[in-house]
Protein backbone atom coordinates (compact mmCIF):
# COMPACT_ATOMS: atom_id res chain seq x y z
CA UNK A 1 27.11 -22.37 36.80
CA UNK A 2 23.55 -22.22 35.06
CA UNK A 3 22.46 -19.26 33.12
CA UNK A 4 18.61 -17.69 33.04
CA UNK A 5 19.55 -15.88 30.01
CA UNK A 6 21.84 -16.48 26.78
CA UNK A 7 21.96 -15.25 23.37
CA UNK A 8 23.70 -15.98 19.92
CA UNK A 9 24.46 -15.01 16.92
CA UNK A 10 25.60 -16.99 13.55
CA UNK A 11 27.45 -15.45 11.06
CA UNK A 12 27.36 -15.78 7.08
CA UNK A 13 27.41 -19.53 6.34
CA UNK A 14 29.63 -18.88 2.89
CA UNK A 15 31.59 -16.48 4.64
CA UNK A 16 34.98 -17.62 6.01
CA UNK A 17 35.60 -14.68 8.03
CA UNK A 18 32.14 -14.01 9.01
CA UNK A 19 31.78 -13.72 13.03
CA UNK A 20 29.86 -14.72 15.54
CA UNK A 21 29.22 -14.65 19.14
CA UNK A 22 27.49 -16.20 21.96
CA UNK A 23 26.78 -14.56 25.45
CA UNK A 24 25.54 -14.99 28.88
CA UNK A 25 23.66 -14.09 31.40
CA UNK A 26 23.46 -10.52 31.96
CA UNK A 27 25.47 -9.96 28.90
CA UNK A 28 22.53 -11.83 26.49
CA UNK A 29 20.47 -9.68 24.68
CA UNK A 30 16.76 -10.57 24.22
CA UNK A 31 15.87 -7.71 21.70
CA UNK A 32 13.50 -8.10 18.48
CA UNK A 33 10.13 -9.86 18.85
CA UNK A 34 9.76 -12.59 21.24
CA UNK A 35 7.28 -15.74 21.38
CA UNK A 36 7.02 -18.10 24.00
CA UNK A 37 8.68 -21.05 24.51
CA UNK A 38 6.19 -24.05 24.32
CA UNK A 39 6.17 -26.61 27.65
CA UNK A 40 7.08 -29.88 26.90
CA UNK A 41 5.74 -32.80 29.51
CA UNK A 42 7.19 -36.05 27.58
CA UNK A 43 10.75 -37.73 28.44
CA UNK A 44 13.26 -35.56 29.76
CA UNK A 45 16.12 -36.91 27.56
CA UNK A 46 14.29 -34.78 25.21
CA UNK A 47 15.42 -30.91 25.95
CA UNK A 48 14.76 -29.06 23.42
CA UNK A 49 13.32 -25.67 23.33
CA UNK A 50 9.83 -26.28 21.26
CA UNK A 51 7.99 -23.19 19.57
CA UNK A 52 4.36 -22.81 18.56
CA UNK A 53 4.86 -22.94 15.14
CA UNK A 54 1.59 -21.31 13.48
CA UNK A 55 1.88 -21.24 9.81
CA UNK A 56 4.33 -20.99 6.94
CA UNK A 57 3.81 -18.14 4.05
CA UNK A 58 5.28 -17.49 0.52
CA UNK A 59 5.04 -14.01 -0.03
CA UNK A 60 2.00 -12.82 0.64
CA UNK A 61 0.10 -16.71 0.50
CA UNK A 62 0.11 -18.53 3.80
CA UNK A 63 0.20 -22.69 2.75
CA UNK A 64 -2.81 -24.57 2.98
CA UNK A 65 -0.75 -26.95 6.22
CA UNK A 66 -3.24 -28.76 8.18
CA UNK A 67 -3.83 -27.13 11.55
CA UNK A 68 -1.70 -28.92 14.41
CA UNK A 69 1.05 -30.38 12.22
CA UNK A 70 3.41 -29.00 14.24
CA UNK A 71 1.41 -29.64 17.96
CA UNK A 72 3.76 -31.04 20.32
CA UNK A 73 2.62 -33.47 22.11
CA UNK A 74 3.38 -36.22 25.05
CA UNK A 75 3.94 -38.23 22.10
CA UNK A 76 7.65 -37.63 20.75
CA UNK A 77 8.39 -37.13 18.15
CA UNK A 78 6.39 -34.28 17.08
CA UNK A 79 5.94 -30.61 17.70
CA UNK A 80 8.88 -27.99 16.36
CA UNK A 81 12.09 -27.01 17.54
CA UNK A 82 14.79 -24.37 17.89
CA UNK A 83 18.03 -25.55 17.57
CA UNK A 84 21.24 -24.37 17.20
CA UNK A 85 23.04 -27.65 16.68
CA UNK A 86 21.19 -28.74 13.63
CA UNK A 87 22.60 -27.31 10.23
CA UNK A 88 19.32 -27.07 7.93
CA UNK A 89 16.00 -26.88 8.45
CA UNK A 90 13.57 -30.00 8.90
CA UNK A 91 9.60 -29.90 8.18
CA UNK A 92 6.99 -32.20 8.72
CA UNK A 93 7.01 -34.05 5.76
CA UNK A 94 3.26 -33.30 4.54
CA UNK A 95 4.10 -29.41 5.21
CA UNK A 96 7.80 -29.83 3.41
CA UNK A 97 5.79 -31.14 0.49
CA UNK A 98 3.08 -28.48 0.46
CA UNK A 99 6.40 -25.98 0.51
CA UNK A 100 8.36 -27.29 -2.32
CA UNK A 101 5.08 -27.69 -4.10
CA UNK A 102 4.07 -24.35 -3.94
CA UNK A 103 7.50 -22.65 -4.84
CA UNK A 104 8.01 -24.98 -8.02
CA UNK A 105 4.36 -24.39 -9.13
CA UNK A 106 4.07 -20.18 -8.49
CA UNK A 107 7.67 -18.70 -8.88
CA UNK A 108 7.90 -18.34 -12.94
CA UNK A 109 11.31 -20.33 -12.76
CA UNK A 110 11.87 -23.24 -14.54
CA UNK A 111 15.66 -24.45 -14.56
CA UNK A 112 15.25 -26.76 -11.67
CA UNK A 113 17.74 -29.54 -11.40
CA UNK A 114 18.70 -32.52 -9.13
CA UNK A 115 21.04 -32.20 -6.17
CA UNK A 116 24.67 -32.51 -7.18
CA UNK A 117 25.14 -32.87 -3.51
CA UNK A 118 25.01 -36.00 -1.27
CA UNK A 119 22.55 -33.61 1.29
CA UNK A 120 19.41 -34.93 -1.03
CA UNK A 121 17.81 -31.41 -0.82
CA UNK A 122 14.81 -31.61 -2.94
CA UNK A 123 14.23 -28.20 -4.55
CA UNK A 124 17.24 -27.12 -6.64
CA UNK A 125 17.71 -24.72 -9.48
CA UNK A 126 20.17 -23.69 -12.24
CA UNK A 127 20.31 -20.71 -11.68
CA UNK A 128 23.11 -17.34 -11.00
CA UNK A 129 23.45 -15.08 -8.30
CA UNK A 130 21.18 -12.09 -9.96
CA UNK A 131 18.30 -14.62 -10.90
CA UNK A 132 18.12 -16.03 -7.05
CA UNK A 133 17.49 -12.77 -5.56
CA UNK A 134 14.12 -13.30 -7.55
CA UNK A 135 13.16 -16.03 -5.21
CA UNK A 136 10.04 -16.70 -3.45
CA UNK A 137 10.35 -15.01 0.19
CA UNK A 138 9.93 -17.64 2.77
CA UNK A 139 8.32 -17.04 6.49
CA UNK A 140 7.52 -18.52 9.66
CA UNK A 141 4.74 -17.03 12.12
CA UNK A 142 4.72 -18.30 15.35
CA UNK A 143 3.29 -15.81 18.39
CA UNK A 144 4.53 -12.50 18.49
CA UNK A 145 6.67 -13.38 15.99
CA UNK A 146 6.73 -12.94 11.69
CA UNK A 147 10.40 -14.67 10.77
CA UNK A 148 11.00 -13.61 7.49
CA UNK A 149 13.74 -15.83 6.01
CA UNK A 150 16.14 -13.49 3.73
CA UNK A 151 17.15 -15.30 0.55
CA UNK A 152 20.31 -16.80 1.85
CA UNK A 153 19.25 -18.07 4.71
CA UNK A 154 17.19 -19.86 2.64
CA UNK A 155 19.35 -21.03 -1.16
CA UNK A 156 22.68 -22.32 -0.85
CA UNK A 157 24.70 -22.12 -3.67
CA UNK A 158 26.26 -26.39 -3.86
CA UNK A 159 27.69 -26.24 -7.14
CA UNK A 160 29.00 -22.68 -9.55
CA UNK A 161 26.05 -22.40 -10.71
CA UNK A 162 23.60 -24.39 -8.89
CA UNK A 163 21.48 -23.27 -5.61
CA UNK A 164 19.20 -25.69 -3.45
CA UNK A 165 16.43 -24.53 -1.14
CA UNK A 166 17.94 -25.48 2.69
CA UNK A 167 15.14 -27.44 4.25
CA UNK A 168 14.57 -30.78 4.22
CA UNK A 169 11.71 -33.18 4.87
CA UNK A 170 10.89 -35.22 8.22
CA UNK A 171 9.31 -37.76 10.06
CA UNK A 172 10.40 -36.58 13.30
CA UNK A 173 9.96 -33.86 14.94
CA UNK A 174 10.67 -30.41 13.04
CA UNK A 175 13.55 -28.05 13.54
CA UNK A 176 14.74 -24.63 12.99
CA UNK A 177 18.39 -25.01 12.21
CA UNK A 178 21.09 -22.56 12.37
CA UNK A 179 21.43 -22.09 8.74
CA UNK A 180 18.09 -20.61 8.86
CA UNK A 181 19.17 -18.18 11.80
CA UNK A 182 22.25 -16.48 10.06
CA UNK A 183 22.43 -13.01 11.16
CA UNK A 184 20.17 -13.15 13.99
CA UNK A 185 20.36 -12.48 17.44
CA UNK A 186 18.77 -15.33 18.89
CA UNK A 187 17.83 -14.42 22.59
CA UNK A 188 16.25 -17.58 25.65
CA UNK A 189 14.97 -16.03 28.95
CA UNK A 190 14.37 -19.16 30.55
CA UNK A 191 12.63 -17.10 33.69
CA UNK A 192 10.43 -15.56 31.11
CA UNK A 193 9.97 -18.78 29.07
CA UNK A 194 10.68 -16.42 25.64
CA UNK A 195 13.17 -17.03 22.72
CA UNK A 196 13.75 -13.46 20.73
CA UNK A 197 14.45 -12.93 17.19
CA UNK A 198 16.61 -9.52 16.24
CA UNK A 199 17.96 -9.45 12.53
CA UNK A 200 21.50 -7.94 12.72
CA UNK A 201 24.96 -8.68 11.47
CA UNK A 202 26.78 -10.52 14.14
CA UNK A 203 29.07 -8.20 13.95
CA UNK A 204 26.87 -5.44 15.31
């Protein structure tokens, strides 16, 4: 049986009891803002659900990324993804560096650290729960659509009293992973070629 329509929703990634849900067909919701989802002509072993992504902003400062660094094209790998099966976050390298750059130069926080981890995030800080909340504001603008990252599904706390930024760099193509999509309802129409973004608890 193939579904038009399907919808999900991750819960808290620190939370053991946090819920979540998926859902089908009639029963998907596609609420929130919506942007299309971007055709892809290459190899078919490929099917993934690429997005136009158009810029990445700080606050209020949209990143100086070169224009069509994440262009899909026939050429794999490149373009950016959606997926739910990926854990973090991967950039285009040259953008990922532009990113980190940007956050360790402009937010007025200087305990950052090494990953204690073996993820190799790149951007980590000593720092406590009250100072994080003081983070730069990550967000992702594709068409129709202004994703505004809240803090924690950005900063993952790895060690008491250390927290890493959750993306990491890439050679391939980029993705949107699910830690990034905590606490939204993520809606496909496939007849309407849309993905929608609704922030909610899953439990809503």
């Amino acid at each position: 049986m193939s579904y038009h329509k399907f919808a999900y929703c991750f819960g808290d990634y620190d939370d053991i009891d946090a819920h979540g849900y998926a859902t089908f067909g009639d029963a998907a919701h596609i609420t929130g803002s919506t942007t299309p989802i971007q055709p892809f002509d290459g190899d078919d072993k490929y099917p993934y659900y690429f997005l136009k992504l158009e810029s990445i902003s700080v606050d209020n400062s949209t990143l100086p990324i070169l224009n069509g660094t994440f262009t899909v094209t026939r050429e794999y790998p490149s373009g950016f993804v959606i997926d739910s099966g990926a854990t973090y976050t991967f950039l285009k390298r040259t953008a990922f560096k532009i990113l980190v750059d940007y956050i360790a130069q402009n937010w007025n926080y200087k305990n950052r650290v090494a990953d204690p981890t073996n993820t190799n995030f790149e951007l980590c800080y000593k720092s406590n729960v009250y100072d994080i909340k003081f983070a730069p504001v990550i967000s992702l603008q594709f068409p129709g659509v202004d994703l505004q990252l809240p803090l924690w599904n950005t900063w993952l706390k790895v060690k008491d009293d250390i927290y890493c930024l959750t993306m990491l760099p890439t050679d391939g193509v980029s993705i949107l992973g699910n830690f990034q999509q905590q606490n939204h309802n993520i809606g496909y129409d496939l007849e309407n070629l849309v993905v929608s973004f609704d922030f909610m608890y899953c439990t809503d």
